[in-house]
N, C-alpha and C. Protein backbone atom coordinates (compact mmCIF):
# COMPACT_ATOMS: atom_id res chain seq x y z
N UNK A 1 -24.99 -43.25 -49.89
CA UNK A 1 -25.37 -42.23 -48.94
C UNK A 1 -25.28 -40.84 -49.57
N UNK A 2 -24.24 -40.26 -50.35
CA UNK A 2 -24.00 -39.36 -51.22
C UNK A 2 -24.79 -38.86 -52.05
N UNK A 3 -25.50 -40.12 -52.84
CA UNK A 3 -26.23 -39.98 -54.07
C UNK A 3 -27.63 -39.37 -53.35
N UNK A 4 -28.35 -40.22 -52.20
CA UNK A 4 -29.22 -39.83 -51.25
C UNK A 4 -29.40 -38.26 -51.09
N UNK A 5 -28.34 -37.50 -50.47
CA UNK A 5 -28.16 -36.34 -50.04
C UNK A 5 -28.13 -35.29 -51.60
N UNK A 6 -27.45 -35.88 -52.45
CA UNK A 6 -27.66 -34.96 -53.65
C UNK A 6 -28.21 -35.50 -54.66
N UNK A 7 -29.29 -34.81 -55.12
CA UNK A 7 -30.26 -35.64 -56.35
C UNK A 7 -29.68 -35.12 -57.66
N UNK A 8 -29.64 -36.51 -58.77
CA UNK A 8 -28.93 -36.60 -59.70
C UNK A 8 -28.86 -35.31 -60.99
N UNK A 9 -30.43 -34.78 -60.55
CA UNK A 9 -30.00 -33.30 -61.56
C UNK A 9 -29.07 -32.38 -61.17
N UNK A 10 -28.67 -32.08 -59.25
CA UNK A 10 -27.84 -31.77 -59.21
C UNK A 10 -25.78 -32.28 -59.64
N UNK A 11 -26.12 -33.35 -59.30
CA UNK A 11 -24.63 -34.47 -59.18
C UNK A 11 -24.18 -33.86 -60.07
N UNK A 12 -24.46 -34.22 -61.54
CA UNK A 12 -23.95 -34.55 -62.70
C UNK A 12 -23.35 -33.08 -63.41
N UNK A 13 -24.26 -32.15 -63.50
CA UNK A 13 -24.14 -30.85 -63.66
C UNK A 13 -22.75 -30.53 -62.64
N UNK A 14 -22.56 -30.92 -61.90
CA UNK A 14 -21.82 -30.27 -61.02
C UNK A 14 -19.97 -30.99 -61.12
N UNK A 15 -20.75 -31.99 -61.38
CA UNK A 15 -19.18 -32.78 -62.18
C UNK A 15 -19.01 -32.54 -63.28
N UNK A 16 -19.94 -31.72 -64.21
CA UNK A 16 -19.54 -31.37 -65.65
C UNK A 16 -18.72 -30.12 -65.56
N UNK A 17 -19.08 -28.83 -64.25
CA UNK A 17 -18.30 -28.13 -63.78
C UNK A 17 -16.95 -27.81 -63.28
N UNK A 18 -17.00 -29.16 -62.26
CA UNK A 18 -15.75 -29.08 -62.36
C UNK A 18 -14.66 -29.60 -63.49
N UNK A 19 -15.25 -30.66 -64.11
CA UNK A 19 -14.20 -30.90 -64.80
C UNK A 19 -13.79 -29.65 -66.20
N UNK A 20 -15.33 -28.64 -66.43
CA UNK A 20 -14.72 -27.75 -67.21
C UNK A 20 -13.91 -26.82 -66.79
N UNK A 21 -14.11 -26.24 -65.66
CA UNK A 21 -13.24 -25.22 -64.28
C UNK A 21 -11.71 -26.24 -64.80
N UNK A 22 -11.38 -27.47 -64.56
CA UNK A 22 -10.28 -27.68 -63.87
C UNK A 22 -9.87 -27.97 -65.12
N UNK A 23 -10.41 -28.33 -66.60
CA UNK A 23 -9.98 -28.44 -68.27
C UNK A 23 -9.15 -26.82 -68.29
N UNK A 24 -9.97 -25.91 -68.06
CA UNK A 24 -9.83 -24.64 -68.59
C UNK A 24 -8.00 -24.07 -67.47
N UNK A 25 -8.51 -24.49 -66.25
CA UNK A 25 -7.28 -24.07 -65.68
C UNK A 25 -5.99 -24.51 -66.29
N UNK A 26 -6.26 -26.12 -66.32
CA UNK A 26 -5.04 -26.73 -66.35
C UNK A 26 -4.57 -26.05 -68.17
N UNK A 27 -5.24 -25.54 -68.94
CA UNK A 27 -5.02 -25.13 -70.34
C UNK A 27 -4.17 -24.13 -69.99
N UNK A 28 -4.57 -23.06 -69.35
CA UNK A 28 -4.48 -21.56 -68.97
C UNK A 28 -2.64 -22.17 -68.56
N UNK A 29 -3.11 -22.90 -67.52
CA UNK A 29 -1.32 -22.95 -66.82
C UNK A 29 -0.29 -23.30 -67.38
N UNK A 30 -0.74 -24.39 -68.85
CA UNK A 30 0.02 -25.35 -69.40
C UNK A 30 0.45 -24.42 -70.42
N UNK A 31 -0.18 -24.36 -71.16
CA UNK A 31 -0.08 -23.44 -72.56
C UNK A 31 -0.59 -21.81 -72.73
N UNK A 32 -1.09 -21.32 -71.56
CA UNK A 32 -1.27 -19.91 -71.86
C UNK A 32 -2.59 -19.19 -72.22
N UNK A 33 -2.90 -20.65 -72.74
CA UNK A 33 -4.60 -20.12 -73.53
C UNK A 33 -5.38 -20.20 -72.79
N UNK A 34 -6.38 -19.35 -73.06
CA UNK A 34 -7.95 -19.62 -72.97
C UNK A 34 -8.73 -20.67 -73.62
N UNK A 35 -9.36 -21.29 -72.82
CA UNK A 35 -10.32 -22.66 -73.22
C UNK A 35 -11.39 -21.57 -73.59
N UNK A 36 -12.24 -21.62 -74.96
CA UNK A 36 -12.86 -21.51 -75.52
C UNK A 36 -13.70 -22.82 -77.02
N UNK A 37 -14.81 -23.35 -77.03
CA UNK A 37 -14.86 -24.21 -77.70
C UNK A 37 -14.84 -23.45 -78.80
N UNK A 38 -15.01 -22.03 -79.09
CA UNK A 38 -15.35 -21.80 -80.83
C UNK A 38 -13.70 -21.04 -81.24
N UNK A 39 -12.73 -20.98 -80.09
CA UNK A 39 -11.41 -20.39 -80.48
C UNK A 39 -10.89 -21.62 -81.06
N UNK A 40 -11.04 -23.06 -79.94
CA UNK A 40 -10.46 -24.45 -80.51
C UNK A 40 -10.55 -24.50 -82.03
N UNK A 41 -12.07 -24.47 -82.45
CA UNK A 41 -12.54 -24.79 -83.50
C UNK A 41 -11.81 -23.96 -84.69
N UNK A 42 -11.56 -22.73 -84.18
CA UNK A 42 -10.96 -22.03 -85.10
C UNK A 42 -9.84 -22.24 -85.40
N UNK A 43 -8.94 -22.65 -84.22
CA UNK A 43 -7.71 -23.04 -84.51
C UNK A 43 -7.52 -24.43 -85.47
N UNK A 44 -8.73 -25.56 -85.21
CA UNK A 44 -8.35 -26.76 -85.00
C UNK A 44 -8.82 -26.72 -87.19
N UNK A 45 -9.82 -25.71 -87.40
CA UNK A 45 -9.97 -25.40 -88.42
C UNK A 45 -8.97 -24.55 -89.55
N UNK A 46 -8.33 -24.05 -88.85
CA UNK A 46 -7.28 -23.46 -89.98
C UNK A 46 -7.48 -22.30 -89.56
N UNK A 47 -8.77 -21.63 -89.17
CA UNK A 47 -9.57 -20.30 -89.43
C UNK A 47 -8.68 -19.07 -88.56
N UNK A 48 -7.93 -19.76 -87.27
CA UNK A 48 -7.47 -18.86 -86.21
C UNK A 48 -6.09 -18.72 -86.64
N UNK A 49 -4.91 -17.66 -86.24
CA UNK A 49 -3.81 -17.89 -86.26
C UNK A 49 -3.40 -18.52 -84.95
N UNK A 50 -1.86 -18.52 -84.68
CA UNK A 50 -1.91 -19.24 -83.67
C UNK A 50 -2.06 -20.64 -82.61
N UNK A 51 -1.37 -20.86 -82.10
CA UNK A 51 -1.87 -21.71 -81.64
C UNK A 51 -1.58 -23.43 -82.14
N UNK A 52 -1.85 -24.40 -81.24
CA UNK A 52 -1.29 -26.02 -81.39
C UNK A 52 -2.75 -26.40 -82.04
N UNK A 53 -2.51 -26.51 -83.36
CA UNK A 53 -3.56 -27.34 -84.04
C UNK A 53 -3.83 -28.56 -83.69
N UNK A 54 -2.99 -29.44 -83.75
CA UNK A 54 -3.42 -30.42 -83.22
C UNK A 54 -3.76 -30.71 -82.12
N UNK A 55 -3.38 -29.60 -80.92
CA UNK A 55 -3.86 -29.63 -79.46
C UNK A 55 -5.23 -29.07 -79.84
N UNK A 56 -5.42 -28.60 -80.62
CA UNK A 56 -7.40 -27.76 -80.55
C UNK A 56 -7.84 -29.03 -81.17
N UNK A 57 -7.49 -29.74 -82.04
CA UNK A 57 -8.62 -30.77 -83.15
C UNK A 57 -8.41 -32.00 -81.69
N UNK A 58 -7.31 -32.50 -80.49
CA UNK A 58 -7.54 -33.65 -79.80
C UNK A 58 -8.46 -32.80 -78.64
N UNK A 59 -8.53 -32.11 -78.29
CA UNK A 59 -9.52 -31.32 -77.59
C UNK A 59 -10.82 -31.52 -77.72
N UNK A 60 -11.22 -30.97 -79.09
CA UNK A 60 -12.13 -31.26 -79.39
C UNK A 60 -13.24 -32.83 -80.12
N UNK A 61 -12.24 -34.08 -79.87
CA UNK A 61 -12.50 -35.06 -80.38
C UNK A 61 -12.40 -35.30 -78.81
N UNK A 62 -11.80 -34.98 -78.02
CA UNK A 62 -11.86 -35.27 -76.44
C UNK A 62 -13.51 -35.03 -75.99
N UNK A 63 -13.92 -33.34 -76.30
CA UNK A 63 -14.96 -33.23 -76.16
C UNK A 63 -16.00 -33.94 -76.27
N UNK A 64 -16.05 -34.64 -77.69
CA UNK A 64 -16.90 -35.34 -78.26
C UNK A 64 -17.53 -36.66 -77.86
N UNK A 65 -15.73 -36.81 -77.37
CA UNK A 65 -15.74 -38.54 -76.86
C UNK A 65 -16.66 -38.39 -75.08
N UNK A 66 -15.86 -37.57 -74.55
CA UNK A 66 -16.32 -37.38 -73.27
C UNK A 66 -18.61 -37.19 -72.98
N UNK A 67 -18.80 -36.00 -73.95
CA UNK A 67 -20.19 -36.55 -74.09
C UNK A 67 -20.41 -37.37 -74.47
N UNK A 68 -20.09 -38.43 -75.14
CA UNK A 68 -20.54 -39.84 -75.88
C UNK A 68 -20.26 -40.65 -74.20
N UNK A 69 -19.11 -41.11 -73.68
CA UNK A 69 -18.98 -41.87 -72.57
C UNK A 69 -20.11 -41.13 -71.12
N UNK A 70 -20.22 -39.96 -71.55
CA UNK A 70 -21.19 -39.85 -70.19
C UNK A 70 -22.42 -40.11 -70.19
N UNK A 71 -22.74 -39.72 -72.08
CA UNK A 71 -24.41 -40.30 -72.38
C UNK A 71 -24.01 -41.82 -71.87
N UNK A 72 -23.50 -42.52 -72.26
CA UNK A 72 -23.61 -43.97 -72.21
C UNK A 72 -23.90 -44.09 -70.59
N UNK A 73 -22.88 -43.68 -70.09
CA UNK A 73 -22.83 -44.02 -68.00
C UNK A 73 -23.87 -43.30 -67.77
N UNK A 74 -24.69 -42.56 -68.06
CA UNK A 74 -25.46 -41.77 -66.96
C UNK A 74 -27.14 -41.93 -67.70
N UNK A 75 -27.56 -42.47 -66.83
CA UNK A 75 -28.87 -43.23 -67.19
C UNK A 75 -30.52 -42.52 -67.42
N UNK A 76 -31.02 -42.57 -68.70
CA UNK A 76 -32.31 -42.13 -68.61
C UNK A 76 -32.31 -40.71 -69.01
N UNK A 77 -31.20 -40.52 -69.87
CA UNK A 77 -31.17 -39.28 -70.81
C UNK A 77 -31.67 -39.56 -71.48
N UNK A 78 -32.55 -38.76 -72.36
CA UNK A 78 -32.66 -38.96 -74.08
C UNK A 78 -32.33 -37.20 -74.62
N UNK A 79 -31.75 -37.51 -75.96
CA UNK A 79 -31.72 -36.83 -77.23
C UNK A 79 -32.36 -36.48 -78.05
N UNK A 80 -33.22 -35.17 -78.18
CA UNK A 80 -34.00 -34.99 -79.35
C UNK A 80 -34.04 -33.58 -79.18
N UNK A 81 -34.40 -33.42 -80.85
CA UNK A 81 -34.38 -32.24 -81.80
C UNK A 81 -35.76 -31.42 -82.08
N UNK A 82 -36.32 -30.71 -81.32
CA UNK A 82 -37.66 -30.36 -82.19
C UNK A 82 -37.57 -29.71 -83.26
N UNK A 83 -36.69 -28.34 -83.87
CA UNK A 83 -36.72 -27.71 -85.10
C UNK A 83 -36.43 -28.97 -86.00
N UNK A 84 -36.45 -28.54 -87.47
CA UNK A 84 -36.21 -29.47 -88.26
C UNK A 84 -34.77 -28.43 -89.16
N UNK A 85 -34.16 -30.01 -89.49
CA UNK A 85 -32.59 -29.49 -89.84
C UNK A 85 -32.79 -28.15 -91.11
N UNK A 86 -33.23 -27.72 -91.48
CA UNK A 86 -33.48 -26.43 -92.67
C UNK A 86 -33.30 -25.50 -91.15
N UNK A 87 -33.96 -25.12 -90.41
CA UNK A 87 -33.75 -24.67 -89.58
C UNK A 87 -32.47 -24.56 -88.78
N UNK A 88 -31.80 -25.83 -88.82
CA UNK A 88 -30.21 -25.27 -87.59
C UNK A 88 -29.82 -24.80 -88.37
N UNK A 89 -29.34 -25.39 -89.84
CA UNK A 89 -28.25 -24.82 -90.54
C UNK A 89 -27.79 -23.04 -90.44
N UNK A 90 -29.44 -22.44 -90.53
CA UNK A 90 -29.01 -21.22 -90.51
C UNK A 90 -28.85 -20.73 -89.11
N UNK A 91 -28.97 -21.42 -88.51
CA UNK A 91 -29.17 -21.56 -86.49
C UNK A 91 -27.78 -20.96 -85.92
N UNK A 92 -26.76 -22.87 -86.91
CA UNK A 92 -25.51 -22.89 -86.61
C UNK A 92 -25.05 -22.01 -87.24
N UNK A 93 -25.18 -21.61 -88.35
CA UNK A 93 -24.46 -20.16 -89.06
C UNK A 93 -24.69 -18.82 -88.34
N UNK A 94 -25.27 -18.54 -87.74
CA UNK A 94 -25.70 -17.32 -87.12
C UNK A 94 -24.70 -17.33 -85.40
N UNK A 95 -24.92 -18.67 -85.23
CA UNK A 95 -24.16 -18.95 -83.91
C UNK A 95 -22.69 -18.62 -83.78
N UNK A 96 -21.90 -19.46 -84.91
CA UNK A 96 -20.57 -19.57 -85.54
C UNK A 96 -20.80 -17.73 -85.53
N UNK A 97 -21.15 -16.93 -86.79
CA UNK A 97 -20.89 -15.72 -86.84
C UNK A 97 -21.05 -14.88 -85.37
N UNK A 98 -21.42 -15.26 -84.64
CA UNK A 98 -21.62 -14.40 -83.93
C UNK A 98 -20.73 -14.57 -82.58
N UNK A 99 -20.12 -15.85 -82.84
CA UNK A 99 -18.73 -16.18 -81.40
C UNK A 99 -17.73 -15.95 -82.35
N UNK A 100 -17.69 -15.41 -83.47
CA UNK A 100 -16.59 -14.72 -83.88
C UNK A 100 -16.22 -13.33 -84.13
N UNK A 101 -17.77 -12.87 -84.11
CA UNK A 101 -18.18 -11.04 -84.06
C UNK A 101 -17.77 -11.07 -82.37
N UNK A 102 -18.60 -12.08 -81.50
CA UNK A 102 -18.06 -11.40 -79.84
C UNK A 102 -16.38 -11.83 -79.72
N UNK A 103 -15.78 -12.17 -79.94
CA UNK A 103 -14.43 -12.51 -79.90
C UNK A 103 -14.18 -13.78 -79.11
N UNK A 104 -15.19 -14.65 -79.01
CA UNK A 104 -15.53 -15.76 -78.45
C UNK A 104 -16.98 -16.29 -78.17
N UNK A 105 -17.12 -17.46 -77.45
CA UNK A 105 -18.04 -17.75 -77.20
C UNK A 105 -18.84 -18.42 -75.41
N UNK A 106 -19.91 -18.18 -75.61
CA UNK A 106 -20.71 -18.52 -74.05
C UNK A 106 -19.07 -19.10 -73.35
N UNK A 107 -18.76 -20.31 -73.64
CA UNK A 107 -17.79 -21.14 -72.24
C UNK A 107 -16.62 -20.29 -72.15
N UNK A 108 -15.73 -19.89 -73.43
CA UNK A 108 -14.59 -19.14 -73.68
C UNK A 108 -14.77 -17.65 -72.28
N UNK A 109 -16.03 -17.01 -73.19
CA UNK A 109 -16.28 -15.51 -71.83
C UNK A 109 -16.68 -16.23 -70.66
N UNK A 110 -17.78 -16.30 -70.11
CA UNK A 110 -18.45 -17.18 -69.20
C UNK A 110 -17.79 -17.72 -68.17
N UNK A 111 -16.77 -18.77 -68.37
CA UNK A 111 -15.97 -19.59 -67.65
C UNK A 111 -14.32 -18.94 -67.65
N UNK A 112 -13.77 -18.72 -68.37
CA UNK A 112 -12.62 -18.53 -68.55
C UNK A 112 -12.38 -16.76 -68.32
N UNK A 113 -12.93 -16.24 -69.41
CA UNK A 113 -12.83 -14.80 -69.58
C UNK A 113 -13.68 -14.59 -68.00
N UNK A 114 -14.41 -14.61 -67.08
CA UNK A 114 -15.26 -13.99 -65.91
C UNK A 114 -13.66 -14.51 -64.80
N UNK A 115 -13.78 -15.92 -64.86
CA UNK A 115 -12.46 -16.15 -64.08
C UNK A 115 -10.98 -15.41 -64.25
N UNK A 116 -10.91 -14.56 -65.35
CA UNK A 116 -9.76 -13.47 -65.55
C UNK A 116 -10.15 -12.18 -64.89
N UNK A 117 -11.67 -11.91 -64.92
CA UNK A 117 -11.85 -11.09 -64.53
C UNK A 117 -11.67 -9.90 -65.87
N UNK A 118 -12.11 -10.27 -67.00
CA UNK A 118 -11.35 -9.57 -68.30
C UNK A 118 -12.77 -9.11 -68.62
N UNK A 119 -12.65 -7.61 -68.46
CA UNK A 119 -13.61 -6.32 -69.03
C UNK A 119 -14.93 -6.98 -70.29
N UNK A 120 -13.69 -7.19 -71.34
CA UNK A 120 -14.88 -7.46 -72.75
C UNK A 120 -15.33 -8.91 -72.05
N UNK A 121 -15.02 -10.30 -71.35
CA UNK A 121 -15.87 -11.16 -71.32
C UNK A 121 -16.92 -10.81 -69.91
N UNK A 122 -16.81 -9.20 -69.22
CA UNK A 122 -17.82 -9.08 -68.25
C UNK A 122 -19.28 -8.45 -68.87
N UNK A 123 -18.53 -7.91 -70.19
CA UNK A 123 -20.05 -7.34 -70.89
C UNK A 123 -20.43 -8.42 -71.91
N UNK A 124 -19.79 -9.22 -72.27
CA UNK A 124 -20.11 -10.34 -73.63
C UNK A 124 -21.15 -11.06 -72.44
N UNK A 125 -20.93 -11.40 -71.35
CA UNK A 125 -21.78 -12.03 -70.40
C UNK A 125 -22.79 -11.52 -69.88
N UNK A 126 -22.97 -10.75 -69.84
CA UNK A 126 -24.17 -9.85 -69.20
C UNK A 126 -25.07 -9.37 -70.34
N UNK A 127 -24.30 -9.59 -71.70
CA UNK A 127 -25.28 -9.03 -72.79
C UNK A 127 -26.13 -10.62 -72.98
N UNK A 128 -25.28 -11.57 -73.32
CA UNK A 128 -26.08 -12.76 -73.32
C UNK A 128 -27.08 -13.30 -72.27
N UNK A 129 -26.33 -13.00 -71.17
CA UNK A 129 -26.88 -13.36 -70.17
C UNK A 129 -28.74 -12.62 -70.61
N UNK A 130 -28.79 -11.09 -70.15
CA UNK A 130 -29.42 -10.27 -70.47
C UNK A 130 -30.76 -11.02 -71.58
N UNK A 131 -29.98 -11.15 -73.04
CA UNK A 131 -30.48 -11.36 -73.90
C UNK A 131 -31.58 -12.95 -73.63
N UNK A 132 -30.68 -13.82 -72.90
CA UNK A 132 -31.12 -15.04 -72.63
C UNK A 132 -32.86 -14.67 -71.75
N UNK A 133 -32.38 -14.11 -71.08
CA UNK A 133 -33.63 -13.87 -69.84
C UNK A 133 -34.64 -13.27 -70.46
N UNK A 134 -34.18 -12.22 -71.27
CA UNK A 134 -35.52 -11.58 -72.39
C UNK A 134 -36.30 -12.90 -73.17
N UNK A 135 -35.39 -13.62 -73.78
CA UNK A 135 -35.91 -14.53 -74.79
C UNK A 135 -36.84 -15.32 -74.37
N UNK A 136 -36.76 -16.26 -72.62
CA UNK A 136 -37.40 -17.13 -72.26
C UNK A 136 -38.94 -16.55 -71.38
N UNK A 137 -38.56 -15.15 -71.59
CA UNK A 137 -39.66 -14.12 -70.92
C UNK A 137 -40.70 -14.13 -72.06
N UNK A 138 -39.79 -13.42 -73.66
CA UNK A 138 -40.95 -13.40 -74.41
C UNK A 138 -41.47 -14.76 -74.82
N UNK A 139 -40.67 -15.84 -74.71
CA UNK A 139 -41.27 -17.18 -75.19
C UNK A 139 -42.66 -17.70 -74.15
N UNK A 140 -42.47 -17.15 -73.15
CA UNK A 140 -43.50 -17.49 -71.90
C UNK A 140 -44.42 -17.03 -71.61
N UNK A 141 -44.13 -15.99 -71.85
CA UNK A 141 -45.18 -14.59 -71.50
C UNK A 141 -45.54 -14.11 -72.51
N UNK A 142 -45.34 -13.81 -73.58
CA UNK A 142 -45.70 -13.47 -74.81
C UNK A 142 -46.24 -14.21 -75.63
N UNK A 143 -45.61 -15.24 -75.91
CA UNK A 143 -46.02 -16.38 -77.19
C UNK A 143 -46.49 -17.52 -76.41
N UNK A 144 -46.49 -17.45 -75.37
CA UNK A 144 -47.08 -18.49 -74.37
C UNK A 144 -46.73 -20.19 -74.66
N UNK A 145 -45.50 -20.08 -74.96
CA UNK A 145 -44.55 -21.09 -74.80
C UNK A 145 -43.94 -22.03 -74.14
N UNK A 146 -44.08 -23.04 -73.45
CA UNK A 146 -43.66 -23.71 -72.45
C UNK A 146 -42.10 -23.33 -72.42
């Protein structure tokens, strides 16, 4: 009856929510930190000071596992890549540099930093945000891009 009333593009999205809302709280209460995936990484990498290394590297193998078990349960996804890999590399390098120039990244500000209510993640959000809406404008309207 449930599934009826809410259609599955909504459901799923919305359980990925809460469980990041209620990941990030229960972090915040337990240990102090901010849930951020590119602070984890830093920590879980050596790169950050601070912080339970091995709590950032099972985090993030949590992460991993958790999309792997939901691709499996949740039916009639597929996975694919249109750039070709010469392309991410410098993708992911630009990405990485740049959630370490903003002092985090999209989920870290976004979710965590907006729920503090913390100044630098109200403009790190509004610049991306911002930036996002330009991009899919000029991809549409400009370059006539699906």
């Amino acid at each position: 009856m449930a599934s009826a009333l809410l259609p599955l593009a909504w459901y799923w999205p919305a359980l990925g929510g809460l469980a990041i809302g209620t990941a990030a709280g229960v972090l915040l209460l337990t240990a102090g930190r901010v849930m951020g995936v590119s602070g984890m990484l830093g920590i879980a990498l050596g790169l950050s000071k601070g912080g339970d290394r091995k709590g950032a590297l099972l985090f993030l193998i949590g992460a991993i596992v958790a999309a792997g078990v939901t691709y499996a349960l949740v039916p009639g996804h597929t996975v694919s890549m249109t750039p070709r890999w010469p392309a991410l590399l410098p993708g992911g390098l630009l990405v990485g540099y740049g959630t370490r120039l903003g002092s985090g990244c999209t989920s870290g500000h976004g979710v965590c930093g907006l729920a503090r209510l913390s100044p630098r993640s109200i403009a790190a959000t509004a610049v991306f945000m911002t930036a996002a809406a330009l991009t899919v404008f000029a991809m549409r309207h400009l370059w006539g891009m699906p």
